[in-house]
Protein backbone atom coordinates (compact mmCIF):
# COMPACT_ATOMS: atom_id res chain seq x y z
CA UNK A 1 40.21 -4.39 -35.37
CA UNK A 2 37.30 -5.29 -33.22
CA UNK A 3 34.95 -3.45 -35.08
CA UNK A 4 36.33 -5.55 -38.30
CA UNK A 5 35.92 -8.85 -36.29
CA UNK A 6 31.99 -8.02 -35.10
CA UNK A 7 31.23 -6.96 -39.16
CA UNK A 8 32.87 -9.90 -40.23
CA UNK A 9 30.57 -12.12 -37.46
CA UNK A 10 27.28 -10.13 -38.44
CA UNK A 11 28.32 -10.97 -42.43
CA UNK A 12 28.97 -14.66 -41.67
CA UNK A 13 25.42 -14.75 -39.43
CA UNK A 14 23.70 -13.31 -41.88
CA UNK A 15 25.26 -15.96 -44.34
CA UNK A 16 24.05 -18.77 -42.63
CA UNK A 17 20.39 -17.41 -41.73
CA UNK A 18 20.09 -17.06 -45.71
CA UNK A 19 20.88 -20.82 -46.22
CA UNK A 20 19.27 -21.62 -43.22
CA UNK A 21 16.17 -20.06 -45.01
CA UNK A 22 16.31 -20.58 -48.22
CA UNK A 23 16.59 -23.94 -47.08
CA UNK A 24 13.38 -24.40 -44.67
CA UNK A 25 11.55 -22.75 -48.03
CA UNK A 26 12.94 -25.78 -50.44
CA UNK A 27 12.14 -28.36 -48.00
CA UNK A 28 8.37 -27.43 -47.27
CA UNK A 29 5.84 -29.83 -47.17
CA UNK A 30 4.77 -29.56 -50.49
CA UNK A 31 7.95 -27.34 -52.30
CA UNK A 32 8.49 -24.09 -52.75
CA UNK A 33 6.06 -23.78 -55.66
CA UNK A 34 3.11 -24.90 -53.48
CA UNK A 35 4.12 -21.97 -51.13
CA UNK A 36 4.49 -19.79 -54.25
CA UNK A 37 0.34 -21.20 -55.13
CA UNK A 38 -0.54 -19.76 -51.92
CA UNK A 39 -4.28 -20.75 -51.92
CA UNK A 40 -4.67 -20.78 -54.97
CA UNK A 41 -5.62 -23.81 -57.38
CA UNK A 42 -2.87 -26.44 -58.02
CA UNK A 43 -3.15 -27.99 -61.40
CA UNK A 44 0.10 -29.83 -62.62
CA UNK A 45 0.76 -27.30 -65.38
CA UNK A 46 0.75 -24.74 -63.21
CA UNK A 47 3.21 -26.27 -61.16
CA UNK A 48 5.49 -27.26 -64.07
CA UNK A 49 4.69 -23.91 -65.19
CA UNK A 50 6.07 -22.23 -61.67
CA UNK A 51 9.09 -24.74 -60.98
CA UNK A 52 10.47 -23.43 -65.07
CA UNK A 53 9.63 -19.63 -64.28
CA UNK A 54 11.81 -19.85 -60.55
CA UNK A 55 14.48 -22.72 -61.81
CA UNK A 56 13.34 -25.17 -58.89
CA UNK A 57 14.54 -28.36 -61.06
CA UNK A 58 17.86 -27.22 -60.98
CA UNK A 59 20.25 -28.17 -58.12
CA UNK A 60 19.66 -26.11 -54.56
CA UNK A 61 23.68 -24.60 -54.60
CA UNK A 62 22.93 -23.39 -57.87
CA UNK A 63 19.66 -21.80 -57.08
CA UNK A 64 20.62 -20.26 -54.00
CA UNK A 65 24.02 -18.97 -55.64
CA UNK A 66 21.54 -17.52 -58.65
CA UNK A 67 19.43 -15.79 -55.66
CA UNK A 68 22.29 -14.71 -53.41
CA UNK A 69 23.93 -12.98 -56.52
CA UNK A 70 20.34 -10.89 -57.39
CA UNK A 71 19.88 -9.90 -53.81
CA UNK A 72 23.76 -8.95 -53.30
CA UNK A 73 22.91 -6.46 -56.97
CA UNK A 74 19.83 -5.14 -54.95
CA UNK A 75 17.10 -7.82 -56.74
CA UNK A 76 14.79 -9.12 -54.12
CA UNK A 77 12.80 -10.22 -56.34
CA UNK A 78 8.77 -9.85 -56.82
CA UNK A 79 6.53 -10.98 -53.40
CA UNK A 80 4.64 -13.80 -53.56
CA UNK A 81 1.30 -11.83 -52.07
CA UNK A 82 1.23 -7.88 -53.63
CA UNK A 83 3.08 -9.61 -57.02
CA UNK A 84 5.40 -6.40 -56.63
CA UNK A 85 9.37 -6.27 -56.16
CA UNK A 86 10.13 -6.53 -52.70
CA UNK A 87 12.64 -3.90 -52.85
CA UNK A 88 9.32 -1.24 -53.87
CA UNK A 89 7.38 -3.03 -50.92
CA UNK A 90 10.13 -2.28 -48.43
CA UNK A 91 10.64 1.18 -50.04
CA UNK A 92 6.94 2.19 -49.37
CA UNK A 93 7.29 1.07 -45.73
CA UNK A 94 10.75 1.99 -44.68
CA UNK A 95 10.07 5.66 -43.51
CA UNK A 96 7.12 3.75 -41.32
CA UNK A 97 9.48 1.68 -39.92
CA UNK A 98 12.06 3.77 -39.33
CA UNK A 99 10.37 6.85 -37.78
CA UNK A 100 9.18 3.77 -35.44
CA UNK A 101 12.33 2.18 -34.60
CA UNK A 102 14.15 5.86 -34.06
CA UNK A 103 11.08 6.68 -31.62
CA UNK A 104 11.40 3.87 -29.92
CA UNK A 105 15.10 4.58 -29.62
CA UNK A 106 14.53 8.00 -27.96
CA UNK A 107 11.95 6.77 -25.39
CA UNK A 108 14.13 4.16 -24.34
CA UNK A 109 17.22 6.47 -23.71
CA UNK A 110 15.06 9.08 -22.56
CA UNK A 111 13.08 6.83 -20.02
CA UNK A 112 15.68 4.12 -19.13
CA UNK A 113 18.88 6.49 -18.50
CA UNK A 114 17.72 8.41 -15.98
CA UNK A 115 15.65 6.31 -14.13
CA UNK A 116 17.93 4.09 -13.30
CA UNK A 117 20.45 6.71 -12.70
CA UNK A 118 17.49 7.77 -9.92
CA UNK A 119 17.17 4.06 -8.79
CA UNK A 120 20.72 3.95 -7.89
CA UNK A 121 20.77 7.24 -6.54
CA UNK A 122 18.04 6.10 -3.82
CA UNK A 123 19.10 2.52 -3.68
CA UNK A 124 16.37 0.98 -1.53
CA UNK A 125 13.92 3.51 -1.12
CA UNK A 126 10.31 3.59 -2.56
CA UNK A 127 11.61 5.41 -5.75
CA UNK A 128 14.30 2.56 -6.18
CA UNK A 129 11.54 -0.01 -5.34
CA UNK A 130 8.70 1.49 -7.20
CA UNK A 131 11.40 1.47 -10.28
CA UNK A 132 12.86 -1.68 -10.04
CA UNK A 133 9.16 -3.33 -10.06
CA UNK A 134 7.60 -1.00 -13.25
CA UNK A 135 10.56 -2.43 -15.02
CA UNK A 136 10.10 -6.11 -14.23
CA UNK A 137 6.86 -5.78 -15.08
CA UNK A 138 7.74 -4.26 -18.37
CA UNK A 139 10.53 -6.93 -18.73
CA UNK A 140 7.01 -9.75 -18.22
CA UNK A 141 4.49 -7.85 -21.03
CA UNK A 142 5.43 -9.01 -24.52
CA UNK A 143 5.50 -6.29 -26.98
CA UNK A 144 2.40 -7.42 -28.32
CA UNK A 145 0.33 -7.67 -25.75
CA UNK A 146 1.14 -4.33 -24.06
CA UNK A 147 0.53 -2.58 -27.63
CA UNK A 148 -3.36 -3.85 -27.34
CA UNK A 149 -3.12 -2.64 -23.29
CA UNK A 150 -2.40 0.64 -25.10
CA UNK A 151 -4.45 0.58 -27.98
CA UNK A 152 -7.72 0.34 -25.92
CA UNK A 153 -7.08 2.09 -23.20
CA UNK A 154 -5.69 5.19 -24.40
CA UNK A 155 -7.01 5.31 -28.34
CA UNK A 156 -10.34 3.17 -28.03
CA UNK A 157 -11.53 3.94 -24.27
CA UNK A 158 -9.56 7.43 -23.70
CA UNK A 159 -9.70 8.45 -27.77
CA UNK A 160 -6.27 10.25 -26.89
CA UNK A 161 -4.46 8.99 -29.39
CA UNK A 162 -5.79 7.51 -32.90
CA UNK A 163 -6.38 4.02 -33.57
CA UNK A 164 -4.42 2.57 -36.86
CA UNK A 165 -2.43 4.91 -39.77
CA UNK A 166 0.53 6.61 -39.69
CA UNK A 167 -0.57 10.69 -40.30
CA UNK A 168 0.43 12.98 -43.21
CA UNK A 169 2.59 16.13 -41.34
CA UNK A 170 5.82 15.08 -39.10
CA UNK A 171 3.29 15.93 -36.07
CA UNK A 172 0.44 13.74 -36.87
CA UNK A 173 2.94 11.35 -37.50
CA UNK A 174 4.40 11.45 -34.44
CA UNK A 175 1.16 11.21 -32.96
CA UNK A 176 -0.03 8.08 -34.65
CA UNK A 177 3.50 6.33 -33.76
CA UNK A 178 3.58 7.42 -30.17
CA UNK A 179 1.58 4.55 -28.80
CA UNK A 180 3.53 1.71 -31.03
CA UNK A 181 6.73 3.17 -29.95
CA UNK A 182 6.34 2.85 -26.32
CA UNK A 183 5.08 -0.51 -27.13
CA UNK A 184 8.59 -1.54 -28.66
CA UNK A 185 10.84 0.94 -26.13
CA UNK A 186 9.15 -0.69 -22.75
CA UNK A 187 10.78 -3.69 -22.77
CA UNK A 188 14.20 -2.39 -24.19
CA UNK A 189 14.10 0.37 -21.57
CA UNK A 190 13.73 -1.86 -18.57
CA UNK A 191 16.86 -3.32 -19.80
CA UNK A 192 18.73 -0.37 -19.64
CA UNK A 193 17.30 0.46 -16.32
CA UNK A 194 18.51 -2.41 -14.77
CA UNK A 195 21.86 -1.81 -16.77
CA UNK A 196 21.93 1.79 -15.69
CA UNK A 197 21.54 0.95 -11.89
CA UNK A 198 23.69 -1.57 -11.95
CA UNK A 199 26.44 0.51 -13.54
CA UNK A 200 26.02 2.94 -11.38
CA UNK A 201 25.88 0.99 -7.69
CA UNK A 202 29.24 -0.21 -9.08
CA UNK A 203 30.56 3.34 -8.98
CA UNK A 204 29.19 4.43 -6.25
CA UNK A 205 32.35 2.98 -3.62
CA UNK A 206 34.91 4.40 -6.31
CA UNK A 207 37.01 7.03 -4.93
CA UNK A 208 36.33 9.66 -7.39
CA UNK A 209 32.99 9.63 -5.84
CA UNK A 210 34.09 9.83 -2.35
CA UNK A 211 36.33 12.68 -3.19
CA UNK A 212 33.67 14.68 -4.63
CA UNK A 213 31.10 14.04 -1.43
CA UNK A 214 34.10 15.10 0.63
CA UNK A 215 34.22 18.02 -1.14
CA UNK A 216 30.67 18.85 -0.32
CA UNK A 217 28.93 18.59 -3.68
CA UNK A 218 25.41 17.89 -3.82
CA UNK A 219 24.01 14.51 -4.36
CA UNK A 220 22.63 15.39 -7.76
CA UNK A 221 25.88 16.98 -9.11
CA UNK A 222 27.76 13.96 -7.80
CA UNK A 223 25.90 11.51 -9.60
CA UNK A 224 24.75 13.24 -12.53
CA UNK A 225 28.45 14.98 -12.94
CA UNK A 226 30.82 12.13 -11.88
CA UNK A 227 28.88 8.99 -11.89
CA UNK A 228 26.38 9.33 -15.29
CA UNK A 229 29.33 9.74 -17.64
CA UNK A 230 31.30 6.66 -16.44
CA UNK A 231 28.29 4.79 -15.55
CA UNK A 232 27.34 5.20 -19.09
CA UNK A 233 29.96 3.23 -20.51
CA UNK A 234 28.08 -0.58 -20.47
């Protein structure tokens, strides 16, 4: 039932961004066929010629009710810019993109799991300092700007790593996306850092973990053992 309730949120979101946007893109300084011009130059047939070939002189529920019924039968339509359909353009630069987000993914969980798990383990010591300040700082860089720290430090100044494409082979790939995906996992991985910690400084009066110190365990199979799963959870 709750997994019902948050698709049926996410469906009614993504319901209102639409009109939301469709809407900012009808009321442009200018219309939506100026936008569709781009640069290029306006003469009044051309405009007439645009508002008849996208229906912009009929009435916005009934153009946004045309549009809403293409895109929900997989018609995007053509961009404005490679004069394309959109749904080739995103075709050509999905495996990109998600190569790069699934990256990204890894190095987060990878990084941010068990560094926090070691931040809680030595709550206030250096480690749990030296931790707690890499990921505020990585909470402060935008995205952006740490993927230009990268860029010329380890591709333009270092040459360790190439500068722009995205490689043929899954390894040169995986090369060329390294640097972008710690870009995007930095921030997200500071998060669960913090989340991690926190999680796990909650456990760490519980009396499952008491019980197992009594017991003698070491402090790495107490934490990683007892405390990871549960601390997992958030």
């Amino acid at each position: 039932m709750a997994v019902l309730k948050r698709l049926c949120a996410a469906v009614l979101l993504l319901g209102v961004l639409s009109v939301l946007t469709y809407g900012l893109l009808a009321a442009a300084p200018g219309g939506p066929e100026q936008v569709l011009l781009g640069g290029r130059p306006s003469t009044p047939e051309t405009r007439a010629a645009i508002r008849e070939q996208y229906h912009l002189d009929d009435p916005f529920p009934v153009r946004y009710a045309r549009w809403l019924g293409d895109a929900l039968q997989g018609d995007f339509g053509t961009s404005i810019y490679s004069r394309e359909p959109v749904t080739t353009v995103i075709a050509d630069r999905l495996p990109v993109t998600a190569g790069l987000a699934g990256y990204a993914l890894v190095l987060t969980v990878v990084v941010g799991v068990p560094a926090g798990l070691a931040a809680a383990m030595r709550r206030g010591g250096r480690l749990d300092q030296g931790i707690t300040l890499t990921s505020l700082i990585a909470l402060s860089i935008p995205p952006f700007a740490l993927s230009i720290l990268l860029l010329y430090g380890f591709a333009v100044a270092l040459g360790w790593f190439p500068v722009f494409g995205a490689g043929d082979t899954p390894m040169e790939r995986l090369v060329h996306l390294t640097l972008p995906a710690i870009a995007l996992a930095a921030a997200q991985a500071a998060i669960v850092v913090r989340q991690m910690r926190a999680a796990a400084l909650d456990l760490a009066a519980q009396d499952f973990l008491t019980f197992a110190r009594a017991r003698g365990l070491s402090r790495r199979r107490v934490w990683v053992s007892y405390a990871l799963r549960n601390a997992a959870l958030p």
